[in-house]
C-alpha atoms as a PDB file:
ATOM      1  CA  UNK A   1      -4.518  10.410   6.678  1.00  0.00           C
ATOM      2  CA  UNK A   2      -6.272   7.649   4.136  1.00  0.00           C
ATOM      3  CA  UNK A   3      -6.386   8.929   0.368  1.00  0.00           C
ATOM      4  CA  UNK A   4      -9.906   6.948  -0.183  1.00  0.00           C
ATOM      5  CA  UNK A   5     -10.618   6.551  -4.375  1.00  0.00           C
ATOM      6  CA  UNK A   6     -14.020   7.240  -3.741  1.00  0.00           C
ATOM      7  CA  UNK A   7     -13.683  10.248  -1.232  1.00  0.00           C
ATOM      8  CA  UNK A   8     -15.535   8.659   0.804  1.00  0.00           C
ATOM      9  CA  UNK A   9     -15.103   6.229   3.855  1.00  0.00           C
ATOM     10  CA  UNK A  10     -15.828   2.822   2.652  1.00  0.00           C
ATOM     11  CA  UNK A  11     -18.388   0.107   4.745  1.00  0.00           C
ATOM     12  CA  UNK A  12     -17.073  -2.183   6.650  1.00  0.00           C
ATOM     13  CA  UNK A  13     -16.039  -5.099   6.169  1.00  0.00           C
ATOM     14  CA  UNK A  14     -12.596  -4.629   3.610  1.00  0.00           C
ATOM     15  CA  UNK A  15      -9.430  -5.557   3.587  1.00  0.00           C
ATOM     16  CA  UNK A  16      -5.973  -3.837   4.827  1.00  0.00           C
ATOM     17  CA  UNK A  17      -2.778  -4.604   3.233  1.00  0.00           C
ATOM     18  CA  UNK A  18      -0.085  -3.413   5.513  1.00  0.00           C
ATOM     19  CA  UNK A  19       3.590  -2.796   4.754  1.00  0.00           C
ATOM     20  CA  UNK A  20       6.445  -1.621   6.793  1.00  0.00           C
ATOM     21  CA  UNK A  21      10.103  -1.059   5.613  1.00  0.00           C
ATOM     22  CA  UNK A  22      13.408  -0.169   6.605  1.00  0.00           C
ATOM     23  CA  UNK A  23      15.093   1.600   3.274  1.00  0.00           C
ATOM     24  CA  UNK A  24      18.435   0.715   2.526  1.00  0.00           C
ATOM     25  CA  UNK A  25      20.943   3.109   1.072  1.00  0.00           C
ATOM     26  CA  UNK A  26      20.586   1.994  -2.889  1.00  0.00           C
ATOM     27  CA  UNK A  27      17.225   3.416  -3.575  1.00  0.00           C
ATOM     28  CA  UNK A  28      18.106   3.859  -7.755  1.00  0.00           C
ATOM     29  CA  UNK A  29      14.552   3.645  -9.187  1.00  0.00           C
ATOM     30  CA  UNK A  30      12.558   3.473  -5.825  1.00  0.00           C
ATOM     31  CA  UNK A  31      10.643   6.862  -6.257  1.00  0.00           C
ATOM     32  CA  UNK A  32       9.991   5.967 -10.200  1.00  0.00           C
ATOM     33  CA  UNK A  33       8.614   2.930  -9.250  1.00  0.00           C
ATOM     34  CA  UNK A  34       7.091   4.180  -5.778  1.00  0.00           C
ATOM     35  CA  UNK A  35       4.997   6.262  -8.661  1.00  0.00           C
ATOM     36  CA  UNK A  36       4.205   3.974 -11.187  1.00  0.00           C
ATOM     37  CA  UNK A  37       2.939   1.086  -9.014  1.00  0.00           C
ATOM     38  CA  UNK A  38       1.262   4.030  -6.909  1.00  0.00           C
ATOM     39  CA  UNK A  39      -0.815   5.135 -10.827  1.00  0.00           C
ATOM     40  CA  UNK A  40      -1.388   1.349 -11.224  1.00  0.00           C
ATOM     41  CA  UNK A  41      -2.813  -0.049  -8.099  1.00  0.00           C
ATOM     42  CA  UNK A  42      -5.768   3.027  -8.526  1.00  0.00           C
ATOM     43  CA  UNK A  43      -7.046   1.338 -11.395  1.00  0.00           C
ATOM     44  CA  UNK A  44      -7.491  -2.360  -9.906  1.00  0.00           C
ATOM     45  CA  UNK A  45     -10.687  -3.264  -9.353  1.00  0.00           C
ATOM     46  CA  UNK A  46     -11.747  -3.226  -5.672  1.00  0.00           C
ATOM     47  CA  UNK A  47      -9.207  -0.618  -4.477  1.00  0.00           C
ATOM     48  CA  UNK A  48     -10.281   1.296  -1.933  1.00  0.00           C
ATOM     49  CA  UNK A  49      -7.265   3.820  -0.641  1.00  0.00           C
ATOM     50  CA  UNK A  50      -3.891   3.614   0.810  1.00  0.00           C
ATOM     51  CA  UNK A  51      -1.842   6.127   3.620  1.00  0.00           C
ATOM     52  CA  UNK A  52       1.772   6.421   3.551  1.00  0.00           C
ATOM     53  CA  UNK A  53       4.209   7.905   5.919  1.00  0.00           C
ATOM     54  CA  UNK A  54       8.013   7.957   6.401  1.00  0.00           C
ATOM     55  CA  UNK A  55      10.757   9.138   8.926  1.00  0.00           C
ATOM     56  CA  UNK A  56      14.493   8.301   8.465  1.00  0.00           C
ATOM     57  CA  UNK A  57      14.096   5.499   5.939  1.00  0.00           C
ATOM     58  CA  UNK A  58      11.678   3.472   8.033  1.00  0.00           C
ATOM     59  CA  UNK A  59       8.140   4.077   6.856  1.00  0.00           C
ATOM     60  CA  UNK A  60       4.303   1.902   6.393  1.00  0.00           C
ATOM     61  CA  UNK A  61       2.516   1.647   3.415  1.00  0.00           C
ATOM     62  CA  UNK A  62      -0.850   0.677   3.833  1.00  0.00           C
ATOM     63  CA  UNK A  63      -3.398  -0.069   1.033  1.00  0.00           C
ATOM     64  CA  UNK A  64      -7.145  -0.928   1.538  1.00  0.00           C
ATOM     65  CA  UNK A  65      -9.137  -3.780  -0.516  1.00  0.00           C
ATOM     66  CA  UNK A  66     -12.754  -4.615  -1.392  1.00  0.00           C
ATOM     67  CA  UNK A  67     -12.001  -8.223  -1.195  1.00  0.00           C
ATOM     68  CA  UNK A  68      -8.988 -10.180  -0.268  1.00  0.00           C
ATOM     69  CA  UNK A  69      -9.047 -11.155  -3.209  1.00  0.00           C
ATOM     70  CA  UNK A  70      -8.487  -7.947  -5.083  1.00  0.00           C
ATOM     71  CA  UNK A  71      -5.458  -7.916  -2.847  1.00  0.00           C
ATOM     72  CA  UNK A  72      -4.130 -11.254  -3.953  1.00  0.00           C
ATOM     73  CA  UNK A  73      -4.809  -9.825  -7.478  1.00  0.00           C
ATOM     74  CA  UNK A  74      -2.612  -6.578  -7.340  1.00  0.00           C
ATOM     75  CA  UNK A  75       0.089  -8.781  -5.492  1.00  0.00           C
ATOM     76  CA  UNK A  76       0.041 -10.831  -9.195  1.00  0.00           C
ATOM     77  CA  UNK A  77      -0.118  -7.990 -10.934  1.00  0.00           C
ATOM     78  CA  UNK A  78       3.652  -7.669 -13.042  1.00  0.00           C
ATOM     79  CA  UNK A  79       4.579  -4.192 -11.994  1.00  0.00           C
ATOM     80  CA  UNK A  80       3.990  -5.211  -8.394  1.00  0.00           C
ATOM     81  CA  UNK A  81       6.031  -8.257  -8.784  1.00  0.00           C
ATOM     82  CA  UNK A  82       8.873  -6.401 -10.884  1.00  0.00           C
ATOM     83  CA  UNK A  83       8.500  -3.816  -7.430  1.00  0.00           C
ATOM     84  CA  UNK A  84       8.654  -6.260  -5.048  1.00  0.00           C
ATOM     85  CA  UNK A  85      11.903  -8.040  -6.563  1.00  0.00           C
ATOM     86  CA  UNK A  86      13.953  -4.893  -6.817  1.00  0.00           C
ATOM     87  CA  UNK A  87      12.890  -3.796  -3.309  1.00  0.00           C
ATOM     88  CA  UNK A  88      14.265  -7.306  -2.207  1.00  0.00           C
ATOM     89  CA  UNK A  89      17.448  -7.381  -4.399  1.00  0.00           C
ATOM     90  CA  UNK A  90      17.454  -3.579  -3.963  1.00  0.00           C
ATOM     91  CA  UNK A  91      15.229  -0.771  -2.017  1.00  0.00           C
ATOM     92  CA  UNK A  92      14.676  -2.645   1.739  1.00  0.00           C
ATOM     93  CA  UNK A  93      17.054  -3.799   4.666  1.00  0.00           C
ATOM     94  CA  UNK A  94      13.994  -5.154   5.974  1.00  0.00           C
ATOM     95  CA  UNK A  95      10.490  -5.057   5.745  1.00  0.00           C
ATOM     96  CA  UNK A  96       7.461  -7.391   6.933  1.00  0.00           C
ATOM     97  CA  UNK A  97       4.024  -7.418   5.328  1.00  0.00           C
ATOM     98  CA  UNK A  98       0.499  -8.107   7.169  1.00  0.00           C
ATOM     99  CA  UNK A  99      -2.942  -8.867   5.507  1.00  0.00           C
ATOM    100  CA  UNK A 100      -6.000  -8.233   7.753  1.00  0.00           C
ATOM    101  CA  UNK A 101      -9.457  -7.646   7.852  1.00  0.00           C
ATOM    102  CA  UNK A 102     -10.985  -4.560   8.675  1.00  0.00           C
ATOM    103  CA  UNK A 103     -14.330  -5.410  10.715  1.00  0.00           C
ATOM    104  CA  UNK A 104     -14.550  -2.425  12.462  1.00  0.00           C
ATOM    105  CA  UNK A 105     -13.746   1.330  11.938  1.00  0.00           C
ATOM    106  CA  UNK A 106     -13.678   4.778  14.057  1.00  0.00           C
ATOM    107  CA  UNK A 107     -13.115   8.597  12.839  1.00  0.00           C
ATOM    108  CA  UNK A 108     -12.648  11.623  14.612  1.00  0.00           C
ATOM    109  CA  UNK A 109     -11.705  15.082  13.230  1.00  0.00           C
ATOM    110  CA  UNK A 110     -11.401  16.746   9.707  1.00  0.00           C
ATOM    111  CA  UNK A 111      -9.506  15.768   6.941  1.00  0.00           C
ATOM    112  CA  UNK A 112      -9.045  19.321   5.784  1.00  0.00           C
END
């Protein structure tokens, strides 16, 4: 389910950064860092949420944006950058990134 900042489900239009992974077996430092980018990103501006899952070292991170370019900000941001070069050098066999806009959006069900 979507963690949203605000609690609450955000108007339409925003912005969805997606991120899916393959882990490889030398994760030294990925949960630190998995929770220090995690503190960071929910203090840039025009953050809306992110949902995470994982099975069996393949998993999606995906984070949701104001404005694409509060995304392109966080993606400068130096923790980020330090992230992303260890989980190139280090953390990820593969992974592939996609930045889209979210124009529409449905919800069924409880999040309780």
């Amino acid at each position: 389910m979507i963690c949203w900042l605000s609690g609450e489900v955000p108007a339409v239009p925003y912005w969805a950064s997606v991120f899916h992974y393959y882990l490889s077996d030398d994760l030294v430092g990925y949960a630190e860092y998995g929770k220090l980018t995690l503190q960071a990103v929910r203090e840039q501006p025009g953050f809306l949420g992110y949902e995470s899952f994982k099975h069996e070292n393949r998993g999606s991170f995906i984070s949701y944006w104001r404005h694409e370019s509060d995304m392109a900000a966080w993606a400068r941001h130096p923790l980020h950058r330090e992230a992303k070069e260890l989980g190139i050098r280090r953390w990820y066999k593969y992974y592939h990134s996609i930045l889209a806009k979210v124009e529409s959006h449905r919800f069924h069900g409880s999040s309780e």
